[in-house]
N, C-alpha and C. Protein backbone atom coordinates (compact mmCIF):
# COMPACT_ATOMS: atom_id res chain seq x y z
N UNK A 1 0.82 -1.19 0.00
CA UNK A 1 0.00 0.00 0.00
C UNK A 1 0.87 1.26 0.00
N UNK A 2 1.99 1.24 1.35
CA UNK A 2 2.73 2.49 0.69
C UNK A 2 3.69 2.12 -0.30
N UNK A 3 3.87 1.27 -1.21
CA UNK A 3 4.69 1.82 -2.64
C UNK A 3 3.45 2.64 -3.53
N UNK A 4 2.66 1.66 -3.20
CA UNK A 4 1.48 2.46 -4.22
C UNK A 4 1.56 3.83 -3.65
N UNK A 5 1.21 4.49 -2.78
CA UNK A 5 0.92 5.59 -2.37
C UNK A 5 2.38 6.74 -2.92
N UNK A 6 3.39 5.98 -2.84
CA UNK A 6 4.66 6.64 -3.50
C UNK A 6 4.71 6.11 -4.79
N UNK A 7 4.42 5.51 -5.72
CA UNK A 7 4.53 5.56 -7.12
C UNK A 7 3.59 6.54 -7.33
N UNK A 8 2.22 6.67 -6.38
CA UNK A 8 1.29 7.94 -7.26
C UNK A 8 1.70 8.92 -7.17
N UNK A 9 2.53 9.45 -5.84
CA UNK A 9 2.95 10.62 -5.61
C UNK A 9 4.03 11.16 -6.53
N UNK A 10 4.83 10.04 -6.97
CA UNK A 10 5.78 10.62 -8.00
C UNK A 10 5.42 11.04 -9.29
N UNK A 11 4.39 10.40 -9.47
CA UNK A 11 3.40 9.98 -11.02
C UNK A 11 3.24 11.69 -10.74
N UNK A 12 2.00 11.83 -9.72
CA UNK A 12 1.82 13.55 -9.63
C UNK A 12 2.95 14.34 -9.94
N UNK A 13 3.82 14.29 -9.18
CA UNK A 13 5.03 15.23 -9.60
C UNK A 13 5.64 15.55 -10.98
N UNK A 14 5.62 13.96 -11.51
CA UNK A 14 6.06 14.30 -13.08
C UNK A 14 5.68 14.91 -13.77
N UNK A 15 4.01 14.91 -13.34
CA UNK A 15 2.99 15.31 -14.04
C UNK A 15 3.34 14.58 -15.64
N UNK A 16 2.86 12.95 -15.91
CA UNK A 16 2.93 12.71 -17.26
C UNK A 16 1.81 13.18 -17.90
N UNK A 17 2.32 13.11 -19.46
CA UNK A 17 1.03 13.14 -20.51
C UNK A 17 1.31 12.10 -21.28
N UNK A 18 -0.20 10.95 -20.82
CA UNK A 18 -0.23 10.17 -21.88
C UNK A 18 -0.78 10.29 -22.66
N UNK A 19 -0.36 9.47 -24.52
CA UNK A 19 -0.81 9.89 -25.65
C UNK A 19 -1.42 8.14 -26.14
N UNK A 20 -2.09 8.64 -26.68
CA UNK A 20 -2.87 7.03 -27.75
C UNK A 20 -3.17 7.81 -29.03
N UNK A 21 -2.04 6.56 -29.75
CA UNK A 21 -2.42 6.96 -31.71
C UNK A 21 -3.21 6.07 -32.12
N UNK A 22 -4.17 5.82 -33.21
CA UNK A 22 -4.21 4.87 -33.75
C UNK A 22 -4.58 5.18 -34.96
N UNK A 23 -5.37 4.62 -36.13
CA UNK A 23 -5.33 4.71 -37.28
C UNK A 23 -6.82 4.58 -37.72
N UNK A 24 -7.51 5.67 -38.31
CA UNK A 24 -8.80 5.55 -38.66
C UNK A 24 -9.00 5.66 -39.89
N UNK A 25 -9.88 4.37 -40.80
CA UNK A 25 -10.16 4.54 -42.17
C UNK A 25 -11.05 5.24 -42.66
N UNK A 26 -11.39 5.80 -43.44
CA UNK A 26 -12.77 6.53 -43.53
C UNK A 26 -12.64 6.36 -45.43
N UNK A 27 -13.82 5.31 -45.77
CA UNK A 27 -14.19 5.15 -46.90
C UNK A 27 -14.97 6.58 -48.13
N UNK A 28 -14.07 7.12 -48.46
CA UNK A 28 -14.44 8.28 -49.34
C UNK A 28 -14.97 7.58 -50.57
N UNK A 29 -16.27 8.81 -50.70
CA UNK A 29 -17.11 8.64 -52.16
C UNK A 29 -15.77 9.12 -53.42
N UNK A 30 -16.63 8.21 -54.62
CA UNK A 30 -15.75 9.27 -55.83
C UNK A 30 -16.87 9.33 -56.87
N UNK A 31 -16.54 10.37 -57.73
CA UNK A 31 -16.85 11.41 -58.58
C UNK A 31 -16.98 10.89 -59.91
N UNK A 32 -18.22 10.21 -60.21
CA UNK A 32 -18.09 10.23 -61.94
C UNK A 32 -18.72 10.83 -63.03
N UNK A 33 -18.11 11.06 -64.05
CA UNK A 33 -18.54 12.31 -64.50
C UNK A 33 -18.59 11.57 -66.24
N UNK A 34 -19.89 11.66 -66.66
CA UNK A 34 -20.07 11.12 -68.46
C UNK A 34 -20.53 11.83 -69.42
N UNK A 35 -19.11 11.91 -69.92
CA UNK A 35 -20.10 12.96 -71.68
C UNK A 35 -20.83 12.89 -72.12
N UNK A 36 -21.61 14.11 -72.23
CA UNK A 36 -23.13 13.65 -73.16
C UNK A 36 -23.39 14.65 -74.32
N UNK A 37 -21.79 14.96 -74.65
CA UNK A 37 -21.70 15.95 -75.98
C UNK A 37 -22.36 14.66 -77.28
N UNK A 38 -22.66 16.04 -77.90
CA UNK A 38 -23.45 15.31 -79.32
C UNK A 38 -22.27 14.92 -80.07
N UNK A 39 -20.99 14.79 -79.74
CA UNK A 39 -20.21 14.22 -80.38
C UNK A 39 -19.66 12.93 -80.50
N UNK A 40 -20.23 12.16 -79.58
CA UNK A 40 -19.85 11.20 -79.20
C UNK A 40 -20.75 10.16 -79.78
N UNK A 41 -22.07 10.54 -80.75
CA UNK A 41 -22.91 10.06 -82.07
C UNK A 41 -21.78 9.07 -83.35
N UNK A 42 -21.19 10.35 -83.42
CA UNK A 42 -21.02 10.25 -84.60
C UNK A 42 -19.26 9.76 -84.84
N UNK A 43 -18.76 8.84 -83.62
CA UNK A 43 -17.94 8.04 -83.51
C UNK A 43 -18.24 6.50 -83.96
N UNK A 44 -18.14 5.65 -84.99
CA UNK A 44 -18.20 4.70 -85.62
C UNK A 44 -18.29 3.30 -84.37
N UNK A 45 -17.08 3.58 -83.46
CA UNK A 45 -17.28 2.68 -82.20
C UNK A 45 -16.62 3.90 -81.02
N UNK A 46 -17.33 3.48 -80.04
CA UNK A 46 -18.43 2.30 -79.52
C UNK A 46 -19.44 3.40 -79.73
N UNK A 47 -20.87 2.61 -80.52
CA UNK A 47 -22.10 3.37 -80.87
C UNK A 47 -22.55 4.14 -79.37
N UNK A 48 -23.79 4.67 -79.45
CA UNK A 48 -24.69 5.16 -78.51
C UNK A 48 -24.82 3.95 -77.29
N UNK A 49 -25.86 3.02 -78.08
CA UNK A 49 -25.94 1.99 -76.92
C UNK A 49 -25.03 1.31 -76.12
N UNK A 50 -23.59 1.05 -76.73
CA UNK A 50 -22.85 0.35 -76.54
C UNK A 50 -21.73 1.10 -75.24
N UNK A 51 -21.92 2.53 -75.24
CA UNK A 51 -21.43 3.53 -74.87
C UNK A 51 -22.00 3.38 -73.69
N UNK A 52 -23.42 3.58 -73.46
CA UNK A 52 -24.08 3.50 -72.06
C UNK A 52 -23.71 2.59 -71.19
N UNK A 53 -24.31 1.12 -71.94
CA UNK A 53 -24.15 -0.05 -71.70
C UNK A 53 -22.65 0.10 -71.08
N UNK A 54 -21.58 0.47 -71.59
CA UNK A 54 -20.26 -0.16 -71.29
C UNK A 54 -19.93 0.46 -69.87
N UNK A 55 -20.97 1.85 -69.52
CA UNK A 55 -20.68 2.44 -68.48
C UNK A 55 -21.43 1.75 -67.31
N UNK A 56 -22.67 1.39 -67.72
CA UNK A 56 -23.61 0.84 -66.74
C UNK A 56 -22.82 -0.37 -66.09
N UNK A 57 -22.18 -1.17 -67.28
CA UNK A 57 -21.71 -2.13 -66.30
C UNK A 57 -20.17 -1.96 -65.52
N UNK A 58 -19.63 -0.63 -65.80
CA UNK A 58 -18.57 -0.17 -65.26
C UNK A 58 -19.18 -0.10 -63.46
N UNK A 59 -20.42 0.52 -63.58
CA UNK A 59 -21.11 0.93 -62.66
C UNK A 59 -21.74 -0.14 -61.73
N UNK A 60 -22.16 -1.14 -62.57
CA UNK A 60 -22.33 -2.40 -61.64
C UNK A 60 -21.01 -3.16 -60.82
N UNK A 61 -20.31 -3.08 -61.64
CA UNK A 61 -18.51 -3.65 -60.67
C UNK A 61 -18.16 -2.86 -60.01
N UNK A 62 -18.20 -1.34 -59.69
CA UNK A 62 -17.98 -0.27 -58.74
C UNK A 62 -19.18 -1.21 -57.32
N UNK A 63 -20.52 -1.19 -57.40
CA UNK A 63 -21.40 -1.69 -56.83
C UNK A 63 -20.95 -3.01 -56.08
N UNK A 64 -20.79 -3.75 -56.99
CA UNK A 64 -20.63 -5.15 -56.47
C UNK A 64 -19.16 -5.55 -55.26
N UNK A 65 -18.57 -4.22 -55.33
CA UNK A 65 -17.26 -4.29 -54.54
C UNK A 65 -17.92 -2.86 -53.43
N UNK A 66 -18.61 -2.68 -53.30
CA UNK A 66 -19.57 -1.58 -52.71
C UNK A 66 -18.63 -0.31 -52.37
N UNK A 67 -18.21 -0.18 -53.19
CA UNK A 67 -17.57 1.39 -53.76
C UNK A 67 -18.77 2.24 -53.37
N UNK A 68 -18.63 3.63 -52.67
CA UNK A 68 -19.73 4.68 -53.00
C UNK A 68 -18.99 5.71 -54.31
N UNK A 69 -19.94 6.31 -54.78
CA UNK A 69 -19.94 6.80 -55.88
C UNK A 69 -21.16 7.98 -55.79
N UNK A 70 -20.54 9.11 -56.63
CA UNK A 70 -22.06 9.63 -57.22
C UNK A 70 -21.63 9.83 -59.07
N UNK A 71 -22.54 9.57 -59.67
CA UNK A 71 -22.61 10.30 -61.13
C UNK A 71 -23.26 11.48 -61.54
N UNK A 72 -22.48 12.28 -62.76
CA UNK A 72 -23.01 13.66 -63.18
C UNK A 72 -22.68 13.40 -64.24
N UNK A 73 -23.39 14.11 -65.28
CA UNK A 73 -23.30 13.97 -66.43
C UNK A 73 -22.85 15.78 -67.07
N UNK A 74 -21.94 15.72 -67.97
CA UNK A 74 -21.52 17.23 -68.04
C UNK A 74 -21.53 17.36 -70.15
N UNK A 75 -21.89 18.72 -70.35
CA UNK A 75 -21.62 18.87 -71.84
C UNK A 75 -21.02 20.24 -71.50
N UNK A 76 -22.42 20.88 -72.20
CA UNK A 76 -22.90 22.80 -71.54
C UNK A 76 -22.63 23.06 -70.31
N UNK A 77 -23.63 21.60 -69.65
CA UNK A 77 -23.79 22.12 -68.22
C UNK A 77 -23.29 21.04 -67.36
N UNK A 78 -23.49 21.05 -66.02
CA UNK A 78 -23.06 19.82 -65.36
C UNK A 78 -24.33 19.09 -64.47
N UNK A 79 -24.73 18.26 -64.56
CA UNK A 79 -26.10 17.79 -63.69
C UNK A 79 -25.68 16.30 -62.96
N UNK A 80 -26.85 16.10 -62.28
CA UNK A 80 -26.88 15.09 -61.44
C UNK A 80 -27.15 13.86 -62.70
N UNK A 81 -26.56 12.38 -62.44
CA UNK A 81 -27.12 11.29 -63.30
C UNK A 81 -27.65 10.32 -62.36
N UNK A 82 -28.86 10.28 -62.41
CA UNK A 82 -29.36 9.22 -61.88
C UNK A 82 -29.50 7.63 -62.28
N UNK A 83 -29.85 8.06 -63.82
CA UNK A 83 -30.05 6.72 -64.81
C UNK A 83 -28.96 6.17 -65.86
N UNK A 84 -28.13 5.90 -66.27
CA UNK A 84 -27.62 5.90 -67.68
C UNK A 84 -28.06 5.53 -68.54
N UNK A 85 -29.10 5.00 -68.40
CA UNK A 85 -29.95 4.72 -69.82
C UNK A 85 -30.70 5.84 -70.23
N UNK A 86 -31.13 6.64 -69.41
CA UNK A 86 -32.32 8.42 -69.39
C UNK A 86 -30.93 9.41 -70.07
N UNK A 87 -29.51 8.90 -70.20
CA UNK A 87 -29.17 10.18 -71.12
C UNK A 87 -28.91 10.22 -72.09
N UNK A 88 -29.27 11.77 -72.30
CA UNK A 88 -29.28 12.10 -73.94
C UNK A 88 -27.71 12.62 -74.71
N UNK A 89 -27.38 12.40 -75.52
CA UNK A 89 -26.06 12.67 -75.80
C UNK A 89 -26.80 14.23 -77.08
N UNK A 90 -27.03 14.67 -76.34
CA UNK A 90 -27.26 16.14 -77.24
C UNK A 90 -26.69 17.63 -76.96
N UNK A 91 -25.98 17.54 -76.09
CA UNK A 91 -25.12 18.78 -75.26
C UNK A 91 -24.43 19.24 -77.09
N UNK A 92 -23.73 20.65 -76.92
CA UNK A 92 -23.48 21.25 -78.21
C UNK A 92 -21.54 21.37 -77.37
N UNK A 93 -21.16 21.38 -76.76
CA UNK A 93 -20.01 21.33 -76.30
C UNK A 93 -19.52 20.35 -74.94
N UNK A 94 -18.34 20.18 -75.11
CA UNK A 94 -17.33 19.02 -73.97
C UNK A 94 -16.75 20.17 -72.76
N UNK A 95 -17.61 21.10 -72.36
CA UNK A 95 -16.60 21.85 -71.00
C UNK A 95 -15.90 21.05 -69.75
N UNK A 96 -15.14 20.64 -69.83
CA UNK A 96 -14.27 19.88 -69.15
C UNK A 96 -14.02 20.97 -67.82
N UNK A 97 -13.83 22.03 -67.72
CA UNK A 97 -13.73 23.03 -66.93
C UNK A 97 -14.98 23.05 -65.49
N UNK A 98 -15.98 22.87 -66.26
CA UNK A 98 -17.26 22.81 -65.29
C UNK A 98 -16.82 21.44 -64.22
N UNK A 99 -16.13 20.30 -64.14
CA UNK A 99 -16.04 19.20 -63.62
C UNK A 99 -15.05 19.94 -62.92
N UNK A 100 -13.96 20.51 -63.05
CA UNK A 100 -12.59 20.92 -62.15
C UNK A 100 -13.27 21.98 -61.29
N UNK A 101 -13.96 22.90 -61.83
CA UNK A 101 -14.13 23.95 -60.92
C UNK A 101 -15.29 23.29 -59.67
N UNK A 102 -15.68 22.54 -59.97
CA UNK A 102 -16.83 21.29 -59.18
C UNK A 102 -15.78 21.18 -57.76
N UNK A 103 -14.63 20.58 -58.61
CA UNK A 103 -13.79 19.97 -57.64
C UNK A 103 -13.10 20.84 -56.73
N UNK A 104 -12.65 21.64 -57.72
CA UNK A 104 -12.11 22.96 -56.46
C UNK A 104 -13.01 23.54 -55.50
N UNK A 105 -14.27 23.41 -55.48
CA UNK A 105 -15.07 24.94 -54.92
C UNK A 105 -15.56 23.96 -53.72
N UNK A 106 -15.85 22.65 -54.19
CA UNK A 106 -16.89 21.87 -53.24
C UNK A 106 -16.52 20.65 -52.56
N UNK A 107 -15.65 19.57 -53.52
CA UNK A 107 -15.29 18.59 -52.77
C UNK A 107 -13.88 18.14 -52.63
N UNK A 108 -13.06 18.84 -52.89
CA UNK A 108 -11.72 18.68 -52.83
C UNK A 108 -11.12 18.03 -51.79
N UNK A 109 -11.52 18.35 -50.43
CA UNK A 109 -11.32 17.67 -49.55
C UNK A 109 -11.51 16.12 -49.26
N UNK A 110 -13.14 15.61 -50.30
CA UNK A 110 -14.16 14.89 -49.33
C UNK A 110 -14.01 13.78 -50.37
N UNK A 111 -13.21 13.55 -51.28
CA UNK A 111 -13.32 12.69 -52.36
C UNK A 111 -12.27 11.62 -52.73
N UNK A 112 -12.29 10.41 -52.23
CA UNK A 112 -11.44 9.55 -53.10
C UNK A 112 -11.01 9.88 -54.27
N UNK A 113 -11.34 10.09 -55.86
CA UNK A 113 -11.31 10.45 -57.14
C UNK A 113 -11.92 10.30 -57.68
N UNK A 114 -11.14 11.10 -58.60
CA UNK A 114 -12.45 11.13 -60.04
C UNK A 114 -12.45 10.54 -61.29
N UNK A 115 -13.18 9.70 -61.94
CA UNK A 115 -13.33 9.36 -63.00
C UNK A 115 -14.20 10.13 -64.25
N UNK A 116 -13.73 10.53 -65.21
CA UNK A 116 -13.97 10.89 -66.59
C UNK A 116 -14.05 10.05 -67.48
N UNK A 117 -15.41 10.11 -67.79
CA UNK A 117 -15.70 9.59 -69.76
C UNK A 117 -15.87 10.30 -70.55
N UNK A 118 -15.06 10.79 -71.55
CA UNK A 118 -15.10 12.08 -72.58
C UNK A 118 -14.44 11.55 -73.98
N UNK A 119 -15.31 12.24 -74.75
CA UNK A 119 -14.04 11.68 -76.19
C UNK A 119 -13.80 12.93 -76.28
N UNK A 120 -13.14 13.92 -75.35
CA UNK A 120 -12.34 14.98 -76.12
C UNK A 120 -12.75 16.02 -76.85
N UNK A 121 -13.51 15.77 -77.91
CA UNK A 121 -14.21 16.36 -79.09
C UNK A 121 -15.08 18.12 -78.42
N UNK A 122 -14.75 18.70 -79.26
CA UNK A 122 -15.51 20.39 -79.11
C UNK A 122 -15.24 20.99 -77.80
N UNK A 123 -14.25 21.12 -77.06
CA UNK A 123 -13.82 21.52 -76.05
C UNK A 123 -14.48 22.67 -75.81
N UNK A 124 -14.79 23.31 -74.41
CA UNK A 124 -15.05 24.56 -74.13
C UNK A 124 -14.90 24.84 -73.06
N UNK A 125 -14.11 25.98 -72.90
CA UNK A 125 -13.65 26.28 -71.02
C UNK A 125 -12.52 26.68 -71.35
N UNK A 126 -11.77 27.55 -69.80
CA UNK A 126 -10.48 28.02 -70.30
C UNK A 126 -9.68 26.11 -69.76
N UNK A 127 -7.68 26.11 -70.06
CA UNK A 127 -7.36 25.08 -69.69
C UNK A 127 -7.79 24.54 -68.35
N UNK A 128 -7.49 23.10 -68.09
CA UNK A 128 -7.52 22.93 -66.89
C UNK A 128 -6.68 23.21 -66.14
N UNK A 129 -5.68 23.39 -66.11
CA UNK A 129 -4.61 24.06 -65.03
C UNK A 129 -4.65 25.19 -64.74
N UNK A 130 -6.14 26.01 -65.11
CA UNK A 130 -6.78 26.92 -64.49
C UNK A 130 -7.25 26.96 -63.31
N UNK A 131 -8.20 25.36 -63.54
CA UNK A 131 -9.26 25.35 -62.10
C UNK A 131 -8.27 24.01 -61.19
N UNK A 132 -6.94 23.26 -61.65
CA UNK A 132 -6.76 22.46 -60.60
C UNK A 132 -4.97 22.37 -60.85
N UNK A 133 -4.40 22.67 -59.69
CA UNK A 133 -3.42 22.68 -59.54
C UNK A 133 -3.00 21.16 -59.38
N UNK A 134 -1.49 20.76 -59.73
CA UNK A 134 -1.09 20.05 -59.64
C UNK A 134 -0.32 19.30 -58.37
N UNK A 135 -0.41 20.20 -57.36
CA UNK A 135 -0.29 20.16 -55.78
C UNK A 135 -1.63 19.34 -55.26
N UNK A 136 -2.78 19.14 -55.63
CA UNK A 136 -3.98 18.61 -55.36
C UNK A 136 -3.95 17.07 -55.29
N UNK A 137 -3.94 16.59 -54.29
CA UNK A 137 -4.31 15.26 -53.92
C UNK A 137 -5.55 14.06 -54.75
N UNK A 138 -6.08 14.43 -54.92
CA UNK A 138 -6.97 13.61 -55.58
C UNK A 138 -6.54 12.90 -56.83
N UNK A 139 -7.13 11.84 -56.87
CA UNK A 139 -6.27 11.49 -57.98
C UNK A 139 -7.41 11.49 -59.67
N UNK A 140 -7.08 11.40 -60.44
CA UNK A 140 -8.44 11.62 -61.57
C UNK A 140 -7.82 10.83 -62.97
N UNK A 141 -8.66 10.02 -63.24
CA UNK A 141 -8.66 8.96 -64.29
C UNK A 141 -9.71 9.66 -65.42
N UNK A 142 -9.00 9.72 -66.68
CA UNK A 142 -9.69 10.16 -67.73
C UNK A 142 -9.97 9.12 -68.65
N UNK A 143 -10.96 8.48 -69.05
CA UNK A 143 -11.16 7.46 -69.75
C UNK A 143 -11.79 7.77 -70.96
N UNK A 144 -10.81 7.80 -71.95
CA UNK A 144 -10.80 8.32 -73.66
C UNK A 144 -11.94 7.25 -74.38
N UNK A 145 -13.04 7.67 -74.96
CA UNK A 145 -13.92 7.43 -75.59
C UNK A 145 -14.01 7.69 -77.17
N UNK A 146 -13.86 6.55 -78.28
CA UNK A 146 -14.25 6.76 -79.37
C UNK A 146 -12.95 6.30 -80.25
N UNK A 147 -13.20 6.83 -81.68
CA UNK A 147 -11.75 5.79 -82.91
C UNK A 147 -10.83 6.73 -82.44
N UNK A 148 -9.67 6.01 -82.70
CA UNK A 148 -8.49 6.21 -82.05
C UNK A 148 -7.89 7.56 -83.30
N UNK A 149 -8.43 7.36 -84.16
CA UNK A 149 -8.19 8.37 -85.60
C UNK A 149 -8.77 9.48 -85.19
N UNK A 150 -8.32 10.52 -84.79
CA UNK A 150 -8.65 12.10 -84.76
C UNK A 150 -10.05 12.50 -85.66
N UNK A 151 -11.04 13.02 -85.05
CA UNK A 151 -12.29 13.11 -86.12
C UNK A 151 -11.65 14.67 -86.57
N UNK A 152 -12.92 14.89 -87.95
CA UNK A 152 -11.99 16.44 -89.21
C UNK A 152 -12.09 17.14 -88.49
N UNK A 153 -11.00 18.43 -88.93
CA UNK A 153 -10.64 19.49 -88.31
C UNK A 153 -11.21 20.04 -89.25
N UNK A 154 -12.28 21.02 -89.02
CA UNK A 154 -12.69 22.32 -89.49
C UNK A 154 -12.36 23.42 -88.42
N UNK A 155 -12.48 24.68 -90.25
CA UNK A 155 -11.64 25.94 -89.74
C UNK A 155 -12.63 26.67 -91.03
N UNK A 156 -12.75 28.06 -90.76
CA UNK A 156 -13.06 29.30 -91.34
C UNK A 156 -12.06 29.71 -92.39
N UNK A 157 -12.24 29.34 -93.81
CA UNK A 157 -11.12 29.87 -94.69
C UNK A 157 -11.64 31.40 -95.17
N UNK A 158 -12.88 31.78 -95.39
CA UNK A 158 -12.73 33.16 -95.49
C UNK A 158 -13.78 33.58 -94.56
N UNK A 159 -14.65 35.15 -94.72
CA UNK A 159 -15.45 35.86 -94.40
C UNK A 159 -15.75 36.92 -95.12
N UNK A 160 -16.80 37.51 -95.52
CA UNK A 160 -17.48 38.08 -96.47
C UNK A 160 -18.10 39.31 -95.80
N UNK A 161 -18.28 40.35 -95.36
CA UNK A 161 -18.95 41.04 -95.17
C UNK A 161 -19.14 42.68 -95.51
N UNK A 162 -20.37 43.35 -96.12
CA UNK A 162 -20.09 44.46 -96.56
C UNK A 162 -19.86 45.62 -95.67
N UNK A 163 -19.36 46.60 -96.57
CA UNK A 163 -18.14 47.42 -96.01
C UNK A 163 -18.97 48.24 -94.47
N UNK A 164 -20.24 48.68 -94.68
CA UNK A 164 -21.10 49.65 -94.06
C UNK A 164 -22.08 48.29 -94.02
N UNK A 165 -22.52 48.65 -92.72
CA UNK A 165 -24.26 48.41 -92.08
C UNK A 165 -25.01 49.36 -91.05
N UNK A 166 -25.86 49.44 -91.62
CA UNK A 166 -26.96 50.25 -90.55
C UNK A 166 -27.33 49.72 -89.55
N UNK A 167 -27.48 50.17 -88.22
CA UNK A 167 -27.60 49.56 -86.80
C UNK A 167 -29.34 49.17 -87.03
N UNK A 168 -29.68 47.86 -86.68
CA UNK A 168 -31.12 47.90 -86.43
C UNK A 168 -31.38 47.28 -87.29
N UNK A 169 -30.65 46.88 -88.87
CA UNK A 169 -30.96 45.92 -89.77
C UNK A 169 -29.90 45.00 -89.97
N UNK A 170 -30.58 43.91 -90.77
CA UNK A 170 -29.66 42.45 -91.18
C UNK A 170 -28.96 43.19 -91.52
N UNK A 171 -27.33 42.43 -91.63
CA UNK A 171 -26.34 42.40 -92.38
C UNK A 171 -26.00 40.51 -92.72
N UNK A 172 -25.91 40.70 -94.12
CA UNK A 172 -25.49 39.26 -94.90
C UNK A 172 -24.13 38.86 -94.84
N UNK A 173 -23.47 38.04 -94.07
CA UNK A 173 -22.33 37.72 -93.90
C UNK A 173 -22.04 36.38 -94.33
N UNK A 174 -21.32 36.75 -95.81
CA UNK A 174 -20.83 34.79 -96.09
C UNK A 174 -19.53 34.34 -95.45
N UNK A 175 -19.64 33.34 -94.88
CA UNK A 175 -18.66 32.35 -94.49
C UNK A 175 -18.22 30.88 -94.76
N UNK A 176 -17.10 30.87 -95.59
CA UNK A 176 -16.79 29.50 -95.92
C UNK A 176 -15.97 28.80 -95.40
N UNK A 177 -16.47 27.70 -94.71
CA UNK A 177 -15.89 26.53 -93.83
C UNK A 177 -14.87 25.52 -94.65
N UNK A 178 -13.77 25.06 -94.44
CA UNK A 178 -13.45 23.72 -94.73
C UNK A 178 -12.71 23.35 -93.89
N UNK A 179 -12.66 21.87 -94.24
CA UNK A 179 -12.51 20.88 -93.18
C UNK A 179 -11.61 19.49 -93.79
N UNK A 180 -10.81 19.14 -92.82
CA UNK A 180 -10.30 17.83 -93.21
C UNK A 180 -10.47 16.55 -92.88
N UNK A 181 -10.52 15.77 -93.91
CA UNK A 181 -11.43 14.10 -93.05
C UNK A 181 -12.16 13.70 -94.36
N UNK A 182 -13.02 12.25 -93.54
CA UNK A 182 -13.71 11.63 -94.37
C UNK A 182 -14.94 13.16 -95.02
N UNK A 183 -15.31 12.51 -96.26
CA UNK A 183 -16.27 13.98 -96.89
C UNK A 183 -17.64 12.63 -96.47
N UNK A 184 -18.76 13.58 -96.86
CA UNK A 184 -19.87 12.72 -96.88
C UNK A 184 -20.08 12.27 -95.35
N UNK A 185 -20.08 12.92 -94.44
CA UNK A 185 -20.04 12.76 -92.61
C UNK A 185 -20.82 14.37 -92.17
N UNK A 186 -21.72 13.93 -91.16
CA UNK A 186 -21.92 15.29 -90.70
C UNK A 186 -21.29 15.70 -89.67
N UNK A 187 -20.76 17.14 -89.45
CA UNK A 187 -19.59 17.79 -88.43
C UNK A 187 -20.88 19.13 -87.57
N UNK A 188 -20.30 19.12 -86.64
CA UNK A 188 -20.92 20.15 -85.62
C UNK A 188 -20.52 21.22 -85.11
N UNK A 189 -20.48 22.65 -85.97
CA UNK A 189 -19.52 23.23 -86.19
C UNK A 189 -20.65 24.37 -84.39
N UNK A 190 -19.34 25.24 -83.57
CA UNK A 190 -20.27 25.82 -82.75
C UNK A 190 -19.60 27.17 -83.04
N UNK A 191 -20.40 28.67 -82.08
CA UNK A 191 -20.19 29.31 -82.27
C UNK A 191 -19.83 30.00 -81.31
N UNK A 192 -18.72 31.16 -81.05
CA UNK A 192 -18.71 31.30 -79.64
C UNK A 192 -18.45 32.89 -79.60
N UNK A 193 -18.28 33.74 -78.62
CA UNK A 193 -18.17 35.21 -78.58
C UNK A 193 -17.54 35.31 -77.91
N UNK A 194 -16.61 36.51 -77.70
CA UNK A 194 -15.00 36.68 -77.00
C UNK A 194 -15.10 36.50 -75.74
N UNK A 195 -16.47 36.12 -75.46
CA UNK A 195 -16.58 35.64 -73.93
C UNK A 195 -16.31 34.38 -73.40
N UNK A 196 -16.05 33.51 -74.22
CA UNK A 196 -15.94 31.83 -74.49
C UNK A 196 -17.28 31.63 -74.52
N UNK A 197 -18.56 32.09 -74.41
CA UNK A 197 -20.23 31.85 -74.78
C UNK A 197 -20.49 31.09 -75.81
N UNK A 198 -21.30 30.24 -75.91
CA UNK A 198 -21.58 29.51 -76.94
C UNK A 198 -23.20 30.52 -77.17
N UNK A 199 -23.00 30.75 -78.60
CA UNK A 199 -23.84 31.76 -79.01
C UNK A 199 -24.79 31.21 -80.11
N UNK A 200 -24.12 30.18 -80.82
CA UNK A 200 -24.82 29.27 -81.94
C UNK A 200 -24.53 27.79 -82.40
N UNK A 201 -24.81 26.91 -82.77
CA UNK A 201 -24.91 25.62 -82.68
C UNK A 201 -25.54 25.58 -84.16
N UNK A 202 -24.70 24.03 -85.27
CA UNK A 202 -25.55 23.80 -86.10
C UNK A 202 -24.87 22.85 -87.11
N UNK A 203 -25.85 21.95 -87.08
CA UNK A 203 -24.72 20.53 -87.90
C UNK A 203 -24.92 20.92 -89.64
N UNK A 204 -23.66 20.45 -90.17
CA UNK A 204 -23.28 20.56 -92.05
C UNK A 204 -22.72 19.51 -92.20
């Protein structure tokens, strides 16, 4: 009894601080994100259906290993995906930008990673090493969609317009497009204003 009473008394004096570490897992959601630019039509493989399909069952093996996840679907805009069979591949541009700035503003912290399905095609946004630094932890898988052959490059070879116009009426402006690639294919040429705005849309 008195050692005890003198081991506590010394214990007091030292005054220790004990510490306990240990190691806590915490299962983070990740981020998937599927093109639904209208460009991704008019890739020879993998068609429309085959496209969904190949994601849905990407989505079932995420499941079956009970991964959490959420999906969004991004063109123009960026939205929630609930279904992959309910989307429409009709967006008029690929803003890749709208998914990074997602990541910077809101979940940067809270996210295992991110996965991307994009074929690339009609870009819009400034670069990404705008909205995500390369100091950023997360890690992000881009998964390239469509023929491995570059689809045509169209470009504006001239512009036509007369010298004077009156404010308040048409002015007729010709513009001739060409383009390189298979001929006999329809291309989706867009339109944009020094704002990066997409102002017009329209397949030739």
């Amino acid at each position: 009894f008195r050692t005890s009473i003198i081991i506590l008394l010394v214990l007091l004096i030292l005054d220790p601080v004990i510490e306990k570490k240990g190691i806590v897992k915490k299962s983070l959601p990740w981020h998937i994100y599927v093109d639904k630019s209208l460009s991704i039509k008019y890739h020879k493989q993998p068609s429309s259906a085959a496209y969904k399909k190949g994601i849905e069952n990407f989505f079932s093996k995420l499941q079956d290993k009970k991964i959490k996840f959420k999906t969004f679907s991004f063109g123009s805009v960026l939205d929630s995906l609930e279904n992959i069979s309910d989307l429409d591949l009709n967006a008029n541009s690929t803003n890749l930008g709208l998914i990074f700035d997602e990541i910077s503003s809101d979940y940067k912290k809270n996210l295992g990673g991110v996965i991307i399905f994009t074929d690339g095609q009609i870009n819009q946004g400034p670069p990404m090493q705008e909205f995500y630094s390369l100091g950023d932890k997360i890690p992000i898988y881009v998964i390239g969609i469509g023929d491995t052959t570059p689809m045509r490059d169209v470009f504006i070879r001239s512009v036509d317009s007369p010298p004077l116009s009156v404010k308040g009426k048409n002015v007729n402006i010709d513009v001739v497009i060409s383009s390189i690639g298979n001929i006999n294919e329809r291309v989706n040429v867009n339109l944009f204003d020094e704002k990066n705005k997409l102002i017009g849309s329209k397949l030739i």
